[in-house]
C-alpha atoms as a PDB file:
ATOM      1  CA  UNK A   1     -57.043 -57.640   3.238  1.00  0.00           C
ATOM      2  CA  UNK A   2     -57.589 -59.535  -0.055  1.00  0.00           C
ATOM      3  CA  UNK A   3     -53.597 -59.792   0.090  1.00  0.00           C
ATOM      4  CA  UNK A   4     -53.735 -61.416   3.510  1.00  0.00           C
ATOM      5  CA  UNK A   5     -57.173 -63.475   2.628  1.00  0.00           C
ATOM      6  CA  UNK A   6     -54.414 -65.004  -0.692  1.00  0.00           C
ATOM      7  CA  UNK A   7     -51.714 -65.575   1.840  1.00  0.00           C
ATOM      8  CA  UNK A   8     -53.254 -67.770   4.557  1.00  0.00           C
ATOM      9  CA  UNK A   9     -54.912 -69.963   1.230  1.00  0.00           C
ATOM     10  CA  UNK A  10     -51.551 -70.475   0.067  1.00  0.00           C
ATOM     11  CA  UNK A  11     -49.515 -70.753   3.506  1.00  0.00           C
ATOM     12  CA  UNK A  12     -53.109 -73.680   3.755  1.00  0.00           C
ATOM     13  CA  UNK A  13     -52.196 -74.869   0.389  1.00  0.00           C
ATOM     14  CA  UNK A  14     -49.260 -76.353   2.053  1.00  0.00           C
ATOM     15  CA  UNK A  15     -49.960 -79.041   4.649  1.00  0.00           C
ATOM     16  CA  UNK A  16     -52.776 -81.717   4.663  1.00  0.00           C
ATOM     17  CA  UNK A  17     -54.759 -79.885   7.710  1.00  0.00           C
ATOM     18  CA  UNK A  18     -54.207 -76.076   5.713  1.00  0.00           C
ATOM     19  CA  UNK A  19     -55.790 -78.325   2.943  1.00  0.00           C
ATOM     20  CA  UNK A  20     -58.969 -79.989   4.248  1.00  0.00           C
ATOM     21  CA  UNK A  21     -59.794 -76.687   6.325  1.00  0.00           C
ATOM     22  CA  UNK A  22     -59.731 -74.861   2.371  1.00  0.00           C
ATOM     23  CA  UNK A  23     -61.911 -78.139   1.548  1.00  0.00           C
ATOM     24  CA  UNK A  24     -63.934 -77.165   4.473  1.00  0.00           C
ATOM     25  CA  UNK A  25     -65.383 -74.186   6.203  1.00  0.00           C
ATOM     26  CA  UNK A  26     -66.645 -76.185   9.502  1.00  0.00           C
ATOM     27  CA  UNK A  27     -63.329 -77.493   9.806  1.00  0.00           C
ATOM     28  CA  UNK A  28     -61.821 -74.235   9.028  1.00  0.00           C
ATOM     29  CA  UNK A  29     -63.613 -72.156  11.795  1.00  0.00           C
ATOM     30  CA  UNK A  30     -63.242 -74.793  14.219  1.00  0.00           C
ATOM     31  CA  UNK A  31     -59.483 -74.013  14.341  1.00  0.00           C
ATOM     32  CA  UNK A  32     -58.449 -71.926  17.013  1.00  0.00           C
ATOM     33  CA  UNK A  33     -57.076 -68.811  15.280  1.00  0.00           C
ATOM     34  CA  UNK A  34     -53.250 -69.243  16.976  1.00  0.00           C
ATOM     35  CA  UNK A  35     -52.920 -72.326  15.070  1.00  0.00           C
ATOM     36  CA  UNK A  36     -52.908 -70.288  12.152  1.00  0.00           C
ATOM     37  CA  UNK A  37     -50.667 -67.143  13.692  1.00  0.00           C
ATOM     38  CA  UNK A  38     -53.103 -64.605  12.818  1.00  0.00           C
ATOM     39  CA  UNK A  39     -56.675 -64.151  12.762  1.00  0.00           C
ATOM     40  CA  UNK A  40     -58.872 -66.478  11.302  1.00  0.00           C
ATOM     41  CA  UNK A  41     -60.339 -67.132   7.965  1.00  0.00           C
ATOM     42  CA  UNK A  42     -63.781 -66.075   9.062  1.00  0.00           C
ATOM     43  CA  UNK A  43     -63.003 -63.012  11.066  1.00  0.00           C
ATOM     44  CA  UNK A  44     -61.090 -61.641   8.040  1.00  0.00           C
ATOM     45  CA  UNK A  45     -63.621 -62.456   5.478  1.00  0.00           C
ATOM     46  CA  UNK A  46     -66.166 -60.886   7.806  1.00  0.00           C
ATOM     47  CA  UNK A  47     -63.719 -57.576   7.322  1.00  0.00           C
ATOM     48  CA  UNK A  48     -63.581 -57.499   3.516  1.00  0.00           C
ATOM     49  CA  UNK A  49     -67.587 -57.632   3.956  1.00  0.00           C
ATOM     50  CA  UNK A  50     -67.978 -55.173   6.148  1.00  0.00           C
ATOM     51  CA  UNK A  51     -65.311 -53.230   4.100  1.00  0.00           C
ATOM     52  CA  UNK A  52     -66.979 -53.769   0.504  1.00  0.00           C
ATOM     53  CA  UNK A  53     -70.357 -52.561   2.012  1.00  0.00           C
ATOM     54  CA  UNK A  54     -69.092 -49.491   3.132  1.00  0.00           C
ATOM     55  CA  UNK A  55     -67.350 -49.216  -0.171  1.00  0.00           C
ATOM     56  CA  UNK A  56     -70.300 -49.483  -2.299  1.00  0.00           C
ATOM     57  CA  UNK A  57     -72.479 -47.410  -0.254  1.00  0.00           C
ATOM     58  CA  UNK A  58     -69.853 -44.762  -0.787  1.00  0.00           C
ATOM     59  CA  UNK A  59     -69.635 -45.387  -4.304  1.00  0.00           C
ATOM     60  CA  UNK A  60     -74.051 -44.960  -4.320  1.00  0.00           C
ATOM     61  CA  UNK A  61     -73.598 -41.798  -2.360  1.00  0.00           C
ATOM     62  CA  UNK A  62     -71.182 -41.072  -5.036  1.00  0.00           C
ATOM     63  CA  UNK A  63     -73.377 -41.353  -7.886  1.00  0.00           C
ATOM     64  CA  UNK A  64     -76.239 -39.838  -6.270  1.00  0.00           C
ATOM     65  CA  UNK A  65     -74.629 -36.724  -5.682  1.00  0.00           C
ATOM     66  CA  UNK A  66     -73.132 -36.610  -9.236  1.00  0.00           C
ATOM     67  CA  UNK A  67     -76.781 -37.309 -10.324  1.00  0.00           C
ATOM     68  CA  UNK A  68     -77.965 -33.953  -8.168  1.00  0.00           C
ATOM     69  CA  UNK A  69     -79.248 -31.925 -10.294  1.00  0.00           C
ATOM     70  CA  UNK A  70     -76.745 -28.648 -10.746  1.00  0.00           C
ATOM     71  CA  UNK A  71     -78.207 -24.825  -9.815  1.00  0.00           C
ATOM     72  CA  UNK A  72     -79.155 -22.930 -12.969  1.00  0.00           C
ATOM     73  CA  UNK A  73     -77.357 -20.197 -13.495  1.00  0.00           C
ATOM     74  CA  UNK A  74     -80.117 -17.438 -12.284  1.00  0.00           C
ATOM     75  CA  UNK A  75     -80.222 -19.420  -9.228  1.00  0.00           C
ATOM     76  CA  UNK A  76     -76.270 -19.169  -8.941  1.00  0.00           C
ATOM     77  CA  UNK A  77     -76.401 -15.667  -9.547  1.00  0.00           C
ATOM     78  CA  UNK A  78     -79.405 -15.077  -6.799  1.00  0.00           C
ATOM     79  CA  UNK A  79     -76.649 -16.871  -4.495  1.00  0.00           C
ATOM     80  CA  UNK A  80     -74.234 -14.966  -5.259  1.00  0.00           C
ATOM     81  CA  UNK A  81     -76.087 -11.780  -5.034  1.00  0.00           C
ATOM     82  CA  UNK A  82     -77.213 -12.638  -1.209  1.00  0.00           C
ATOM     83  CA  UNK A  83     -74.193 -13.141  -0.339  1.00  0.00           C
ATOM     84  CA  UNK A  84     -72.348  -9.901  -1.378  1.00  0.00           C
ATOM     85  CA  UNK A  85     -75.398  -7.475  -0.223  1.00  0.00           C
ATOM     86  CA  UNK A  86     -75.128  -9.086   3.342  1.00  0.00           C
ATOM     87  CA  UNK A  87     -71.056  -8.946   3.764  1.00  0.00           C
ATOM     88  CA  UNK A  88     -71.197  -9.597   7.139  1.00  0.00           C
ATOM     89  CA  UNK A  89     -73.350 -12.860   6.694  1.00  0.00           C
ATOM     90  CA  UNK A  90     -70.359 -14.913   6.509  1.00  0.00           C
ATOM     91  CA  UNK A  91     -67.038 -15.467   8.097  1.00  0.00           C
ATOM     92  CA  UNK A  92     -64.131 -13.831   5.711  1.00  0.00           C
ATOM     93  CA  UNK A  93     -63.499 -17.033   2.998  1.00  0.00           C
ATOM     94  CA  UNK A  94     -66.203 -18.561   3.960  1.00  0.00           C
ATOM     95  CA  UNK A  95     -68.230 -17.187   0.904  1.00  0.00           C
ATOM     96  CA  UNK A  96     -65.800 -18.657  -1.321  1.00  0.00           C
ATOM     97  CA  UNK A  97     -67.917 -21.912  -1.993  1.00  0.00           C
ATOM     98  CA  UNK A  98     -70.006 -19.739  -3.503  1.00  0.00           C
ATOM     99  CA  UNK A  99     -68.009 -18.778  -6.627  1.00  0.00           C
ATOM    100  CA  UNK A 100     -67.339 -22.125  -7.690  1.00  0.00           C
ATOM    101  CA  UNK A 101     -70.808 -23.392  -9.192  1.00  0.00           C
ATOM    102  CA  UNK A 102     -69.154 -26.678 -10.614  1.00  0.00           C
ATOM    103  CA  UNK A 103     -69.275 -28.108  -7.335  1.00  0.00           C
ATOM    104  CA  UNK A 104     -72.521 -26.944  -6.626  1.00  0.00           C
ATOM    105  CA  UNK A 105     -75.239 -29.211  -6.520  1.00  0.00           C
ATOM    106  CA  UNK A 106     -79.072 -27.820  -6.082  1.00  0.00           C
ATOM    107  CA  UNK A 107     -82.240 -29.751  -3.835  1.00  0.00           C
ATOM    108  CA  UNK A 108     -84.663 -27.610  -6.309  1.00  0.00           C
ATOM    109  CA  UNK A 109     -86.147 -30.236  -8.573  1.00  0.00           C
ATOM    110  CA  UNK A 110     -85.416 -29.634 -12.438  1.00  0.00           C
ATOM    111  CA  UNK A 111     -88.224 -28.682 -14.690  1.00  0.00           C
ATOM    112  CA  UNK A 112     -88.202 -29.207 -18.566  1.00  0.00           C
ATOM    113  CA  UNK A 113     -88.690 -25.954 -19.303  1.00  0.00           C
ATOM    114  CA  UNK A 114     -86.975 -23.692 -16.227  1.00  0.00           C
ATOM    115  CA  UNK A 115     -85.480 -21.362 -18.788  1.00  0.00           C
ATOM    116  CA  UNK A 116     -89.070 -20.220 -19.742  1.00  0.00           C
ATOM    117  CA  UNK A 117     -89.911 -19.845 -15.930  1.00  0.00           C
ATOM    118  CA  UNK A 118     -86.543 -17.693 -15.445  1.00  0.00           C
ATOM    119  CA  UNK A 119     -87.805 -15.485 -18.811  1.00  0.00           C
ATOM    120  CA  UNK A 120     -91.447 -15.083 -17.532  1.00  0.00           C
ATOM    121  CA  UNK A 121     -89.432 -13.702 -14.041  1.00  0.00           C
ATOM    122  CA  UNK A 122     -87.151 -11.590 -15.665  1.00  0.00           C
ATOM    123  CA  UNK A 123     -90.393  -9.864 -17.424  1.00  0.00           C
ATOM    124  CA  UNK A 124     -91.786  -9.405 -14.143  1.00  0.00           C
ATOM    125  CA  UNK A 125     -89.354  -8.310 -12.394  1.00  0.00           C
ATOM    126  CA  UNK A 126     -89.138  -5.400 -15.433  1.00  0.00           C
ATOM    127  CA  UNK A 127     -93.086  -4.569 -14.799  1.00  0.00           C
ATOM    128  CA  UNK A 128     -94.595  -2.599 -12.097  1.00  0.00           C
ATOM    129  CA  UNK A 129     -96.038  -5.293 -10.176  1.00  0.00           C
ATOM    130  CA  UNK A 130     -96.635  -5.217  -6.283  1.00  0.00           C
ATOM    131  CA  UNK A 131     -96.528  -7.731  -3.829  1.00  0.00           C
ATOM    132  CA  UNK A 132     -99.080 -10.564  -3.121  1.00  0.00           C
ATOM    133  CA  UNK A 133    -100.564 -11.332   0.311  1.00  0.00           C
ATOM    134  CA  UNK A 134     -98.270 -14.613   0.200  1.00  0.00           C
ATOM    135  CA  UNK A 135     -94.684 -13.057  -1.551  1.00  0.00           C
ATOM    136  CA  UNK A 136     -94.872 -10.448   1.621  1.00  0.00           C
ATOM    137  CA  UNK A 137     -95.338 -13.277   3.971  1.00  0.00           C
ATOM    138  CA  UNK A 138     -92.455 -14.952   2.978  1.00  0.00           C
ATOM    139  CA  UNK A 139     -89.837 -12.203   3.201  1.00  0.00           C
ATOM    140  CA  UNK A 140     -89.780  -8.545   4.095  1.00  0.00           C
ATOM    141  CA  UNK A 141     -86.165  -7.916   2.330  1.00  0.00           C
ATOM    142  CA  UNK A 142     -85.972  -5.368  -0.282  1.00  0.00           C
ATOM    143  CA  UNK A 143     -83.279  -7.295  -1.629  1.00  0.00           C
ATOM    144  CA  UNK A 144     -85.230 -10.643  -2.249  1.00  0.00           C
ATOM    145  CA  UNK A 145     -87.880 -11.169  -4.433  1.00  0.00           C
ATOM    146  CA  UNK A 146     -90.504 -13.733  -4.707  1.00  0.00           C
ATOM    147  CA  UNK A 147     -92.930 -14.774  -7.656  1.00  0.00           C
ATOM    148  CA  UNK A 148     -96.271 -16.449  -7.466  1.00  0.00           C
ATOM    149  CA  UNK A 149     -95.182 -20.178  -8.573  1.00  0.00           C
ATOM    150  CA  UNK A 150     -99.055 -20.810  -9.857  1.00  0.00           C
ATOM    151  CA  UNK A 151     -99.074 -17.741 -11.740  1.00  0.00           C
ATOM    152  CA  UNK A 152     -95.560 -18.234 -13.224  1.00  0.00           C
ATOM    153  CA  UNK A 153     -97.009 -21.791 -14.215  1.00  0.00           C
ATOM    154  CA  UNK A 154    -100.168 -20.812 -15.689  1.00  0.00           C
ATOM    155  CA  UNK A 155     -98.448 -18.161 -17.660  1.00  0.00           C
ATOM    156  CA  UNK A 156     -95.422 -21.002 -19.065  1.00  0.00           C
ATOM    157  CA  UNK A 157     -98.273 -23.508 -19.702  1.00  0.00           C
ATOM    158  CA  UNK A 158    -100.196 -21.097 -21.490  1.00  0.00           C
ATOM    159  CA  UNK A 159     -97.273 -20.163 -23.775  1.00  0.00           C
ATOM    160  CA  UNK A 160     -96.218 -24.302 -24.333  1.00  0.00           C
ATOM    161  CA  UNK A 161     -99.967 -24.322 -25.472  1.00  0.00           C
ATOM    162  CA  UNK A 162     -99.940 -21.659 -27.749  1.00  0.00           C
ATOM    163  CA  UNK A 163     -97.132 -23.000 -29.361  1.00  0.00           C
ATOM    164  CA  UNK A 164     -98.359 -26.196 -29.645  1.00  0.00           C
ATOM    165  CA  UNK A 165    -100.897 -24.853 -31.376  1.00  0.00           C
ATOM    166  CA  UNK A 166     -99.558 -22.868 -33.680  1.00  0.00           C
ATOM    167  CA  UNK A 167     -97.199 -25.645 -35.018  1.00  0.00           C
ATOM    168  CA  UNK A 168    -100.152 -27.837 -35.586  1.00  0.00           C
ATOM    169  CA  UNK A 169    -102.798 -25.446 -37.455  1.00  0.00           C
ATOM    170  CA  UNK A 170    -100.624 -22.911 -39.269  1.00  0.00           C
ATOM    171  CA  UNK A 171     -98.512 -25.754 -41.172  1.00  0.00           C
ATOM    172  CA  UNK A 172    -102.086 -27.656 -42.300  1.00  0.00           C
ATOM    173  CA  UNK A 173    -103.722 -24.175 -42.970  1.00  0.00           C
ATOM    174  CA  UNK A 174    -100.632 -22.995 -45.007  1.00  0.00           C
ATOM    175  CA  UNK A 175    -100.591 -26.031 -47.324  1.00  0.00           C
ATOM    176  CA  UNK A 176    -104.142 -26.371 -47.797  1.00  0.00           C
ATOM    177  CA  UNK A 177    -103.742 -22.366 -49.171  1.00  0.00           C
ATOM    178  CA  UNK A 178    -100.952 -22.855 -51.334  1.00  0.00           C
ATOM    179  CA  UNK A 179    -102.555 -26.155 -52.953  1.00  0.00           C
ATOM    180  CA  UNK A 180    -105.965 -24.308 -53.713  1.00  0.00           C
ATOM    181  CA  UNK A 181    -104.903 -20.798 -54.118  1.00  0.00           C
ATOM    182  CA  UNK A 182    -102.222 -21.516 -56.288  1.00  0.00           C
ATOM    183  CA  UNK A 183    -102.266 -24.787 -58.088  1.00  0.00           C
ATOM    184  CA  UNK A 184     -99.046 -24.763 -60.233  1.00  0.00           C
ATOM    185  CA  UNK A 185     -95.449 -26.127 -60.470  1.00  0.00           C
ATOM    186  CA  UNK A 186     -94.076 -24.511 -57.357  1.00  0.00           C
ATOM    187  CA  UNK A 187     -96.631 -25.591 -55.326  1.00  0.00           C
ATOM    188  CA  UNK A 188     -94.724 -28.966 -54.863  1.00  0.00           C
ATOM    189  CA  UNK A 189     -92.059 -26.754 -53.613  1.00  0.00           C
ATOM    190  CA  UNK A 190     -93.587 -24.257 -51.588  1.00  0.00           C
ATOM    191  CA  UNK A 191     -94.938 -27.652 -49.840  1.00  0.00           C
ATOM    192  CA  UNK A 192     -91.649 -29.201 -49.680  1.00  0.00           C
ATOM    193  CA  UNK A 193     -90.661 -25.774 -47.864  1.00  0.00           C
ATOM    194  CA  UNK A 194     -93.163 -25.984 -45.531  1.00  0.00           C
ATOM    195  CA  UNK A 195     -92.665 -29.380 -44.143  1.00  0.00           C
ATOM    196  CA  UNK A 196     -89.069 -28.420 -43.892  1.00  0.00           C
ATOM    197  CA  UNK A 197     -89.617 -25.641 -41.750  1.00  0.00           C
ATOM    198  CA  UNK A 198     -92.355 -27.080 -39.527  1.00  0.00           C
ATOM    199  CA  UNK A 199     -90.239 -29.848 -38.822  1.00  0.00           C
ATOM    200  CA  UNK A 200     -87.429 -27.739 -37.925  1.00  0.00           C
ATOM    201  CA  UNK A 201     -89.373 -25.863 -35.749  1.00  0.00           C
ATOM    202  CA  UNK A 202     -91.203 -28.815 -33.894  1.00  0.00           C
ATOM    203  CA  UNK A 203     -87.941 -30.690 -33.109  1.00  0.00           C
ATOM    204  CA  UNK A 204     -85.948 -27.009 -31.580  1.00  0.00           C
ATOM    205  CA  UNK A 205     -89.623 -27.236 -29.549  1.00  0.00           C
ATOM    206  CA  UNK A 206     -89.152 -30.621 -28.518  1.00  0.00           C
ATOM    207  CA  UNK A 207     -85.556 -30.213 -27.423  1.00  0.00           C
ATOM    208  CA  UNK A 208     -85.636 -26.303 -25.641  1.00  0.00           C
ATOM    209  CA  UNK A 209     -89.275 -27.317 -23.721  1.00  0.00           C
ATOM    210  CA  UNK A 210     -88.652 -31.552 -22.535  1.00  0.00           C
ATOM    211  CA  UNK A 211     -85.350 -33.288 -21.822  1.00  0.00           C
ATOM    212  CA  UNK A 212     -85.442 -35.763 -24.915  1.00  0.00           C
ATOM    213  CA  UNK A 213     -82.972 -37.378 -25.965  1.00  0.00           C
ATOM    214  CA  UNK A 214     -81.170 -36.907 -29.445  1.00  0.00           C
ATOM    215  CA  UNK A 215     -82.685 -40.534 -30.723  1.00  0.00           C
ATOM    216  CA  UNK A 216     -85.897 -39.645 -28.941  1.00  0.00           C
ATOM    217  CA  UNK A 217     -85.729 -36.029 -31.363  1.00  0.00           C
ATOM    218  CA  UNK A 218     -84.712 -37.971 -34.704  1.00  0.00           C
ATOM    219  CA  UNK A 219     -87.888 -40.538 -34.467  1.00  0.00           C
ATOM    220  CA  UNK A 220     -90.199 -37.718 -32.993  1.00  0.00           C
ATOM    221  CA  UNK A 221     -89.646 -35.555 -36.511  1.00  0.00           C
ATOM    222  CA  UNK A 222     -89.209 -38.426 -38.856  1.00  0.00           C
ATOM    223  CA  UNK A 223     -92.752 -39.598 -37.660  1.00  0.00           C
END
């Protein structure tokens, strides 16, 4: 369309009328389209509009599915486990989908620390724990199981809190032992140790619990 849209400027290009109807858009859509010998100037452009909209709201639609956030791969697994205890769910091939997680894309909203959740349900699933009033409401299937999302969260918050913590007391109570207890030359380097370490262990915190970024890591431990 752009082709044609170039064609009828320069086929206008050539005679005085072609040229004050470029100068002029009145002029131009006041010309009955077989003076031209194709469609007008207007109804095409109106085209390549309606055609670049479309385009870009593909291109969004695009991007926003690239942006989905992808299944973890527990919840692949979980698919993949419905599907081949129920055989007869599905047509024959039409569990193939299934098996290829790069194309899978997942409504479940990401969380910053969803590995923790999935270790907190793999320890549960290893204890002798029955049923809640709401897990047995939800399913009766001895092949599905459900977790208690506020206990799962209580129990992941209360382990990000420990942690935090920890990596805020035992440094400071570790250095203020080694300068009083033992006030010689290697207590410059038992310091210099310990500052290491804590810093190494607050910045794998910061990037296995939250989704900063690298830059975001380097100021967090320099400061």
């Amino acid at each position: 369309m752009e082709d044609d849209l170039l064609a009828m400027d320069k086929l206008d290009s050539r005679s005085d009328d072609g040229r004050r109807c470029l100068r002029s858009r009145m002029m131009d859509e006041a010309r009955k389209p077989h003076e031209h010998g194709r469609e007008s100037r207007n109804e095409l452009l109106e085209r390549i509009e309606k055609k670049t909209i479309e385009y870009g709201q593909l291109l969004l639609q695009a991007q926003q599915l690239v942006a989905m956030n992808k299944p973890a791969s527990r919840d692949h697994k979980s698919l993949v486990n419905f599907i081949e205890n129920y055989p007869n769910l599905l047509a024959e091939g039409d569990d193939e989908f299934a098996y290829h997680k790069e194309d899978l894309v997942t409504l479940r909203s990401g969380r910053e620390y969803a590995w923790l959740d999935a270790t907190v349900e793999r320890i549960l699933q290893l204890l002798p724990t029955k049923p809640t009033k709401e897990t047995r409401l939800k399913t009766d299937d001895d092949f599905v199981l459900y977790f208690t999302r506020s206990r799962i969260n209580f129990v992941v918050t209360l382990i990000i809190t420990l942690l935090i913590l920890t990596l805020l007391i035992v440094p400071i109570w570790l250095l203020y032992y080694f300068t009083v207890s033992l006030a010689n030359s290697a207590t410059d380097r038992i310091s210099i140790v310990i500052l290491l370490v804590s810093t190494l262990l607050f910045s794998g915190i910061l990037a296995l619990f939250t989704r900063a970024r690298r830059h975001e890591i380097f100021f967090a431990a320099a400061r």
